[in-house]
C-alpha atoms as a PDB file:
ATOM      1  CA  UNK A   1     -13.462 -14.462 -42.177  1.00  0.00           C
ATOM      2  CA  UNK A   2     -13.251 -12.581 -38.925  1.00  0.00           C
ATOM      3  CA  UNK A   3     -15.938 -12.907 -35.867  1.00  0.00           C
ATOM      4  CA  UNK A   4     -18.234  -9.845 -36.025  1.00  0.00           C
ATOM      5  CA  UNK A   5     -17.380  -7.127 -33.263  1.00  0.00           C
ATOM      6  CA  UNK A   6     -20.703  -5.406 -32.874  1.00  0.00           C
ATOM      7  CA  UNK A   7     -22.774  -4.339 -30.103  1.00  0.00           C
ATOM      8  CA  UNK A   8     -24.550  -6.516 -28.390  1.00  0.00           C
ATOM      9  CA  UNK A   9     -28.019  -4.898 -29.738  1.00  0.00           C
ATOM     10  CA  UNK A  10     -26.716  -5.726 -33.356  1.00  0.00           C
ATOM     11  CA  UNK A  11     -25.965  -9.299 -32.770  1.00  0.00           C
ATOM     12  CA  UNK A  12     -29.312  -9.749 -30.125  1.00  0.00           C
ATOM     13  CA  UNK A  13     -31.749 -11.468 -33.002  1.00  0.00           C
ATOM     14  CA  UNK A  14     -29.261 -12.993 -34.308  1.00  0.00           C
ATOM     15  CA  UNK A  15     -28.288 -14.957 -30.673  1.00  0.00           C
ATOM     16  CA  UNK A  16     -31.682 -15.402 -30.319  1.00  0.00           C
ATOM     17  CA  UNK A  17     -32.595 -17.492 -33.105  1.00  0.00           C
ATOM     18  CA  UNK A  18     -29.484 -19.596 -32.875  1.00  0.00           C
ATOM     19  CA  UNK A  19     -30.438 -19.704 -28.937  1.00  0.00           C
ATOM     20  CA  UNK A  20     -33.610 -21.589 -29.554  1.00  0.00           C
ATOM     21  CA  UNK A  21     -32.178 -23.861 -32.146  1.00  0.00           C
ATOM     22  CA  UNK A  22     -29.858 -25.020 -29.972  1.00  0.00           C
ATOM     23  CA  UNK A  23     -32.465 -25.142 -27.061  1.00  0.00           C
ATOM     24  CA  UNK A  24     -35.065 -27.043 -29.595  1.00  0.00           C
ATOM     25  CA  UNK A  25     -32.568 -29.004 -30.781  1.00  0.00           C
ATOM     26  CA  UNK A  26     -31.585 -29.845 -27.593  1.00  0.00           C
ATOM     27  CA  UNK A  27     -35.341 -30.916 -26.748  1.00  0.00           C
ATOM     28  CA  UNK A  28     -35.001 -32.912 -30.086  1.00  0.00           C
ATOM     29  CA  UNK A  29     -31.665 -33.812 -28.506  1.00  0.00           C
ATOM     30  CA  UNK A  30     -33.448 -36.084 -25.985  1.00  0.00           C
ATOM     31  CA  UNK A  31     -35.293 -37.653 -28.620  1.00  0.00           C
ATOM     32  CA  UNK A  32     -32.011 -38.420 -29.939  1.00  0.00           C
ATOM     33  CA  UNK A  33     -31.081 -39.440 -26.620  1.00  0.00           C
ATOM     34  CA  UNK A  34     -33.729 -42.094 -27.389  1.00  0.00           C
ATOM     35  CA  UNK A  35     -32.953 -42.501 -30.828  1.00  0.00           C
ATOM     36  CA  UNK A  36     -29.875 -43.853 -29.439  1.00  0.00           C
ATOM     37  CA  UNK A  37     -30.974 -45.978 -26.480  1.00  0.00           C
ATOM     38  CA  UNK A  38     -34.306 -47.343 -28.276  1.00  0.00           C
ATOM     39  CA  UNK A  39     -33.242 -47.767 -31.371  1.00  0.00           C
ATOM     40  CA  UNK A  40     -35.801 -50.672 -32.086  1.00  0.00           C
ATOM     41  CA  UNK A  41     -38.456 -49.065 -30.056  1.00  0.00           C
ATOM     42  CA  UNK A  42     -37.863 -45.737 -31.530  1.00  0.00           C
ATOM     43  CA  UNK A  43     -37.859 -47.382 -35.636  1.00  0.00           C
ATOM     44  CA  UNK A  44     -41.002 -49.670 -34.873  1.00  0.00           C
ATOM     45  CA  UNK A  45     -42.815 -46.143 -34.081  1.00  0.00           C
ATOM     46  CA  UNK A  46     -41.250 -43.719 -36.493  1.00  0.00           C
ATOM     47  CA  UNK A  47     -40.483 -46.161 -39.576  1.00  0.00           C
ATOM     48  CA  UNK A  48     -36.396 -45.755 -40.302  1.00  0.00           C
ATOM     49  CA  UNK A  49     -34.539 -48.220 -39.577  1.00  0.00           C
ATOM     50  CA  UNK A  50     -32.614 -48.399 -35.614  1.00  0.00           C
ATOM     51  CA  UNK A  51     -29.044 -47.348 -37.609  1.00  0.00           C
ATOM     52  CA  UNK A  52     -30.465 -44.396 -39.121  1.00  0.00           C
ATOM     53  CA  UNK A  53     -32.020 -43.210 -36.040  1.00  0.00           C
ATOM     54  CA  UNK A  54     -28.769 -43.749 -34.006  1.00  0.00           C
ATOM     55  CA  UNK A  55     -26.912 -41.443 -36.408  1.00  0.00           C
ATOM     56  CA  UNK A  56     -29.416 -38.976 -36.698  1.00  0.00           C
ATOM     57  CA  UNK A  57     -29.549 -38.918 -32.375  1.00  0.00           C
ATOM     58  CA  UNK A  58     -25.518 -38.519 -32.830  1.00  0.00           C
ATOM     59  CA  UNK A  59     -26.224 -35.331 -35.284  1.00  0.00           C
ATOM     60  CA  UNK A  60     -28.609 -33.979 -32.840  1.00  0.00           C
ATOM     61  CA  UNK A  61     -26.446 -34.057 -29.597  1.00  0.00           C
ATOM     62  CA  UNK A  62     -23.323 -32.702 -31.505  1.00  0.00           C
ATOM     63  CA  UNK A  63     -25.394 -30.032 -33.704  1.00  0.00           C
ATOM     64  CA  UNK A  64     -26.937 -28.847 -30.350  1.00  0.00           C
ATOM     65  CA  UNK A  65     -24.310 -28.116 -28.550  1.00  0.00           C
ATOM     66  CA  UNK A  66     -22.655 -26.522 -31.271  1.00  0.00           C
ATOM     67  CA  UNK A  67     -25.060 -24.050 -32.159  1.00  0.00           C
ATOM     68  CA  UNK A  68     -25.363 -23.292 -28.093  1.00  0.00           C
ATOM     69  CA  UNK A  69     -21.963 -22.765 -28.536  1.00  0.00           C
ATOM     70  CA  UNK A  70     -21.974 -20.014 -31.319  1.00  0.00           C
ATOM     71  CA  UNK A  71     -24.751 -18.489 -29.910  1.00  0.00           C
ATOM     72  CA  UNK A  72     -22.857 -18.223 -26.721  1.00  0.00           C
ATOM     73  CA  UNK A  73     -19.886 -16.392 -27.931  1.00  0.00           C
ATOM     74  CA  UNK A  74     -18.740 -12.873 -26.859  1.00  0.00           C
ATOM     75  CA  UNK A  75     -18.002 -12.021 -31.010  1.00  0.00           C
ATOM     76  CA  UNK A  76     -20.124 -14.146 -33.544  1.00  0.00           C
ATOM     77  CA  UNK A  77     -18.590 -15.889 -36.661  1.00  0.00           C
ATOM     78  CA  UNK A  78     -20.617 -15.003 -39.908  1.00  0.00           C
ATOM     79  CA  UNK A  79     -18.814 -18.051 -41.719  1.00  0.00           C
ATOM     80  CA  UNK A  80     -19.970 -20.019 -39.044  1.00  0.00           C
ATOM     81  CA  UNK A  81     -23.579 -18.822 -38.541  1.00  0.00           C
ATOM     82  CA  UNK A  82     -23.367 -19.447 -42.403  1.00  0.00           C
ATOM     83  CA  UNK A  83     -22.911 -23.230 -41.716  1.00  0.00           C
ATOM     84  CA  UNK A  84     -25.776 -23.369 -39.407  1.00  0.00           C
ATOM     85  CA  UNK A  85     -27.799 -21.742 -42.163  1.00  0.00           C
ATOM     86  CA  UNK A  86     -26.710 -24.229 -44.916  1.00  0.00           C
ATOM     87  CA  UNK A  87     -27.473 -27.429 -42.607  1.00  0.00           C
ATOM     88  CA  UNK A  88     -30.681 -26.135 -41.451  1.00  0.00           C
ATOM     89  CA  UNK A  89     -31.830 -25.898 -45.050  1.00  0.00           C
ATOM     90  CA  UNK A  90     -30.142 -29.179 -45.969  1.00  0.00           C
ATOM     91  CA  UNK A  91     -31.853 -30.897 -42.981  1.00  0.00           C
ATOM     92  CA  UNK A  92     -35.772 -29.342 -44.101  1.00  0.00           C
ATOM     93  CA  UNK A  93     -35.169 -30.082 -47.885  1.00  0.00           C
ATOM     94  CA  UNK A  94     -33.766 -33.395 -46.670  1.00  0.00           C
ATOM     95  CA  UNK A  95     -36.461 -34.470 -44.540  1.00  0.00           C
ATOM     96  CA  UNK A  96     -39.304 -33.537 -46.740  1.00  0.00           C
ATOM     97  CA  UNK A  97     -37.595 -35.206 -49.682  1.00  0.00           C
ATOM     98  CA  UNK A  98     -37.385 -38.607 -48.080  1.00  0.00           C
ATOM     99  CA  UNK A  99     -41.318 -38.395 -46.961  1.00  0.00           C
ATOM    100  CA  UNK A 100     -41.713 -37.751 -50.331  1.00  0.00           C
ATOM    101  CA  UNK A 101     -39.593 -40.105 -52.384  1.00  0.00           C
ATOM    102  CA  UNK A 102     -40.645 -42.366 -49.691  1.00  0.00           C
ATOM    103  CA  UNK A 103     -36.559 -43.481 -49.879  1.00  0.00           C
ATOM    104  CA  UNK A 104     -36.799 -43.094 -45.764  1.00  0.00           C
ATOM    105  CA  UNK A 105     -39.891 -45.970 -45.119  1.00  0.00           C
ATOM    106  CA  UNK A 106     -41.526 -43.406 -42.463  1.00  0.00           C
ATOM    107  CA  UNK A 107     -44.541 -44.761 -40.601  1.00  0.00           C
ATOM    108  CA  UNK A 108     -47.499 -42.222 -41.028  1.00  0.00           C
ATOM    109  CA  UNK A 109     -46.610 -40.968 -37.578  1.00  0.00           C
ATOM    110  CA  UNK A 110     -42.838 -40.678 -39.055  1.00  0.00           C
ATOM    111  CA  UNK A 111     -44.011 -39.031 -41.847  1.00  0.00           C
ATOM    112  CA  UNK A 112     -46.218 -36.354 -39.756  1.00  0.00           C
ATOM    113  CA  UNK A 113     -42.614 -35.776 -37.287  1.00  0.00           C
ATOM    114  CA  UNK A 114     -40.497 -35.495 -40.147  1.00  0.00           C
ATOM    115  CA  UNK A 115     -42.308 -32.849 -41.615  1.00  0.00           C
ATOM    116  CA  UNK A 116     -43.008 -30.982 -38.190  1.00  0.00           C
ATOM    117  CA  UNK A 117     -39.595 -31.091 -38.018  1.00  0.00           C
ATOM    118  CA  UNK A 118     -38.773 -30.210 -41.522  1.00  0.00           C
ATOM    119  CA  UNK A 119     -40.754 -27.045 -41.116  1.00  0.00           C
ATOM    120  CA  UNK A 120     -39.207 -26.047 -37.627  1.00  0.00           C
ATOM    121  CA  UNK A 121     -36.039 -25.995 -39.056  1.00  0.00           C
ATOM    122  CA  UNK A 122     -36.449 -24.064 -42.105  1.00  0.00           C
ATOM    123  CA  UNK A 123     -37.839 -21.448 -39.432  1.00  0.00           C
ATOM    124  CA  UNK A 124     -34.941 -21.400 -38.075  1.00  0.00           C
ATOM    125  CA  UNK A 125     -33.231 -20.907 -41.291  1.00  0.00           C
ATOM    126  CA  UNK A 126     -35.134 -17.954 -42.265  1.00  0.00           C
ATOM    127  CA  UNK A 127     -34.803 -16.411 -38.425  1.00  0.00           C
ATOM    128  CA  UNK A 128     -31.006 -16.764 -38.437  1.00  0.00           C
ATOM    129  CA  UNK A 129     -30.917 -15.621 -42.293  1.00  0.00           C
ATOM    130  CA  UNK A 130     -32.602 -12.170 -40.913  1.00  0.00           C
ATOM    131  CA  UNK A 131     -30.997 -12.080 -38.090  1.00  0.00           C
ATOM    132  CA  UNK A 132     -27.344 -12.305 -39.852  1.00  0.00           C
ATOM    133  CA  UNK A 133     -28.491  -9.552 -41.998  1.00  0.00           C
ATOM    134  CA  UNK A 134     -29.078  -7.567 -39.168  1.00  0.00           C
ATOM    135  CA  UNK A 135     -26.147  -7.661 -37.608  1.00  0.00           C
ATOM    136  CA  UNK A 136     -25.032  -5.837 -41.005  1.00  0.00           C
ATOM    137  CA  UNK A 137     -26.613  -2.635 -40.787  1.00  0.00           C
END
C-alpha cells in the first residue's frame, strides 16, 4: 500500500494522535527506562516479575520511537498507522486481561497502572482510528 499524499490539513489529526502516543509513550518510555535498570525494584512495586518488566521497557523504547517516527513523516503510511492501531488494541485488551485472569501477579498498585494504562491506550486507538478516517475524505 502506498503512503498517503494529502495535505497537510487532511493528515493534521491524524499526526496528532500518533504525536502524543509517541510522546506518552515516550514518558512511559522512562518508566521503561526503569523497567530496565530496576528490574527488582520496579517488580517488588508493580507485581510482574523483573524479566517481564525488562521486555516490556524494550517494547516501550522501540514502540516510541517508532510511532514518533510515522508521525514525523512528510507522506503517512495507512498500512502502517494500521499496525499502530492493531498493537494499541492488543496492548489494552492485553493488559486488562492479565489483571483479570490474574495470569500477570500485579500488586494492587500494578493492577491500578495496568489499567490506567490499558485505558490510555485504547484512547489512542480510537483517536488514530478517527483520525485515519479522516485523512479519507
Amino acid at each position: 500500500m502506498t503512503a498517503l499524499t494529502v495535505t497537510a490539513d487532511r493528515t493534521r489529526f491524524l499526526r496528532l494522535a500518533l504525536a502524543a502516543d509517541a510522546v506518552v509513550t515516550g514518558v512511559t518510555g522512562v518508566n521503561g527506562l526503569v523497567y530496565l535498570a530496576l528490574a527488582g525494584p520496579a517488580s517488588d512495586l508493580l507485581g510482574p516479575g523483573p524479566g517481564l518488566l525488562r521486555e516490556i521497557g524494550i517494547f516501550l523504547l522501540v514502540y516510541g520511537a517508532a510511532v514518533g517516527l510515522l508521525a514525523s513523516r512528510p507522506a503517512i503510511n495507512p498500512a502502517a498507522v494500521r499496525v499502530v492501531i492493531g498493537l494499541n488494541i492488543v496492548w489494552t485488551l492485553a493488559s486488562v486481561a492479565a489483571v483479570v485472569t490474574g495470569t500477570v501477579e500485579f500488586s494492587t498498585l500494578g493492577a491500578v497502572w495496568a489499567i490506567a494504562q490499558a485505558l490510555v491506550v485504547g484512547l489512542f486507538a480510537e483517536l488514530q482510528i478517527t483520525g485515519l478516517r479522516r485523512t479519507r475524505r
